[in-house]
Protein backbone atom coordinates (compact mmCIF):
# COMPACT_ATOMS: atom_id res chain seq x y z
CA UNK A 1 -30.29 -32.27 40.59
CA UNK A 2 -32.94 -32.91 43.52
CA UNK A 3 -35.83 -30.84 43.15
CA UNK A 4 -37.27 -28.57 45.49
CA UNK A 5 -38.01 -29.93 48.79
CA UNK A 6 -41.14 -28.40 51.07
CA UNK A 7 -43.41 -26.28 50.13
CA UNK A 8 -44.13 -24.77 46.45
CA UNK A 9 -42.04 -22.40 45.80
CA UNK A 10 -44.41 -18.98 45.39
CA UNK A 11 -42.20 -16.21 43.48
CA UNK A 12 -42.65 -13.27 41.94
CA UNK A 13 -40.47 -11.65 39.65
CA UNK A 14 -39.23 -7.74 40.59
CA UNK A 15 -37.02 -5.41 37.76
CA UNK A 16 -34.05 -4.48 39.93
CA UNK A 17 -35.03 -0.64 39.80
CA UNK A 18 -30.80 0.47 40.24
CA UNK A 19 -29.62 -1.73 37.00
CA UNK A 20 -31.71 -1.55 34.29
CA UNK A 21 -32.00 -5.10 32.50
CA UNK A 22 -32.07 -7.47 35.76
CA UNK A 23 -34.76 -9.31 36.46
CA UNK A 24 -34.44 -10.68 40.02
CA UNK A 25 -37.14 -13.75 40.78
CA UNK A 26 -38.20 -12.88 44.90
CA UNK A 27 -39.64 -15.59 47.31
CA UNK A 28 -43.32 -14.31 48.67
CA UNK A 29 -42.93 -14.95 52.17
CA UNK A 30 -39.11 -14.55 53.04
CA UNK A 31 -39.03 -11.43 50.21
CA UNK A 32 -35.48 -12.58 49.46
CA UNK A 33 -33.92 -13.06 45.87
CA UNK A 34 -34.00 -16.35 45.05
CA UNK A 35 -32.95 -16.87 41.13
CA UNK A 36 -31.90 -13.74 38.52
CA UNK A 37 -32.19 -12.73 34.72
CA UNK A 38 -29.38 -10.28 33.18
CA UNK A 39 -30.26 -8.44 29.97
CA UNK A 40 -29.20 -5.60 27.62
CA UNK A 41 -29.80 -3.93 24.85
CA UNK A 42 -27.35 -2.48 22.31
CA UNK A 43 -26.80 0.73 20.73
CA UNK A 44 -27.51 -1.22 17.17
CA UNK A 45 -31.26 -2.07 18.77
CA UNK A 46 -29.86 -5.92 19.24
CA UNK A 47 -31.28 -7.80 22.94
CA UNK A 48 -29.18 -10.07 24.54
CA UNK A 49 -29.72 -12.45 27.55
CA UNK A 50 -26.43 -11.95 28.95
CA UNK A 51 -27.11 -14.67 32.26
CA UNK A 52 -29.62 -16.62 33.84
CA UNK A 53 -29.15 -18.23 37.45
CA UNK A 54 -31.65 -20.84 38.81
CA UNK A 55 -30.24 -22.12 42.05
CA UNK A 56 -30.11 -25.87 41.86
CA UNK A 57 -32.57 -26.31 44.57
CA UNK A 58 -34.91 -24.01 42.46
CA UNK A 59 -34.98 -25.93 38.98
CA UNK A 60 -37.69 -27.24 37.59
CA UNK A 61 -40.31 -25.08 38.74
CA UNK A 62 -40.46 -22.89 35.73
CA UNK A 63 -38.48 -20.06 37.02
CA UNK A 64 -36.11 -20.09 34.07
CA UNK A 65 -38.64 -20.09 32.25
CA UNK A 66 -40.64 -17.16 33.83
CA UNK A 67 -37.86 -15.21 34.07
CA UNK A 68 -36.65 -15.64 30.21
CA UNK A 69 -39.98 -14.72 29.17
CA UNK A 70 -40.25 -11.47 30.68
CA UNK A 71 -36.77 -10.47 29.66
CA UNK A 72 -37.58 -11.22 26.02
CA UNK A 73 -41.68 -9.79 26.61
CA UNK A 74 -39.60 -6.14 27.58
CA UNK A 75 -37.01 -6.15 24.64
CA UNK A 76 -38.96 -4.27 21.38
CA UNK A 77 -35.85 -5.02 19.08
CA UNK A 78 -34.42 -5.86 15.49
CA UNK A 79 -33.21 -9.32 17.18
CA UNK A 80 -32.24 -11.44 20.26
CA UNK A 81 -29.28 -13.14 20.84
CA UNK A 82 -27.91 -15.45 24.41
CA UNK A 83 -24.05 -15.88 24.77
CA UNK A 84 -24.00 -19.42 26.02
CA UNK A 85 -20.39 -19.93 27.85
CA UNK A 86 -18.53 -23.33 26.42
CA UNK A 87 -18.95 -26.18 28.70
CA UNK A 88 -22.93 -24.87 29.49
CA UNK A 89 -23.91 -26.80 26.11
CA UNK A 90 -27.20 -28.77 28.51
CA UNK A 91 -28.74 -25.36 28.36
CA UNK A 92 -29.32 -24.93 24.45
CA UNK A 93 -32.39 -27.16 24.71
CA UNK A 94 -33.74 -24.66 26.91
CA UNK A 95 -33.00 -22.00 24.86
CA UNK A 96 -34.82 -23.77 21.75
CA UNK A 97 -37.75 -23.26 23.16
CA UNK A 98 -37.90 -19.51 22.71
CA UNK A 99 -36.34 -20.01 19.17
CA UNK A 100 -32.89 -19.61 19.53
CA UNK A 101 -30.42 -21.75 18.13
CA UNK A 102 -26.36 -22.18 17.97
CA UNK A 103 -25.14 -20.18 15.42
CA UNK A 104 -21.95 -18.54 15.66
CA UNK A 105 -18.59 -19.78 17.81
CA UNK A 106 -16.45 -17.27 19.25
CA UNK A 107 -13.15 -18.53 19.44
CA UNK A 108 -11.05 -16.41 22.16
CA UNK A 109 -7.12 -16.52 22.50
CA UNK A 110 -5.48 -16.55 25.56
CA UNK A 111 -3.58 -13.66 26.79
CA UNK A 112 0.67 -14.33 26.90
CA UNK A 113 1.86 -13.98 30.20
């Protein structure tokens, strides 16, 4: 989990104009994509954070949390919910922060081959 090694990282965080609902953290100087943000709205008015990707070299300099923010700043809905995959449980104290919490489990059964 090393951090980030040379200079501060300096980002800024673009709406990927051709799909609605990702948010795409850019480095200043190099203007490449450096860390991403998937969201969605339903038809029932219900947001979702569907992914978040901070490269591992990236952590720990609040773009997570940047990028969770703005996602949930843009979503004027009845509530928000983030599918966590099984076996990512180390994220749900990030998640806490912005108030969500484990709630459901959806149990899936494997197709018969």
């Amino acid at each position: 989990m090393g951090g980030h090694r040379g200079p501060p990282l300096r980002l800024i965080l673009t709406p990927f104009v051709t799909v609605p609902g990702f948010l795409v953290a850019r480095h200043r100087e190099t203007g490449g994509d450096v860390d991403f943000c998937v969201a969605a709205i339903s038809r029932e008015n219900v947001g979702s954070i569907e992914s978040i990707f901070v490269d591992e070299h990236h952590r720990n300099h609040g773009i997570g949390d940047a990028l969770i923010r703005k996602a949930l700043d843009c979503m004027k809905v009845v509530s928000k919910v983030v599918y966590v995959a099984t076996g990512n449980e180390r994220v749900h104290a990030f998640y806490r922060r912005y108030g969500f919490y484990p709630r459901n489990v959806l149990m899936q059964q494997k197709e018969k081959k």
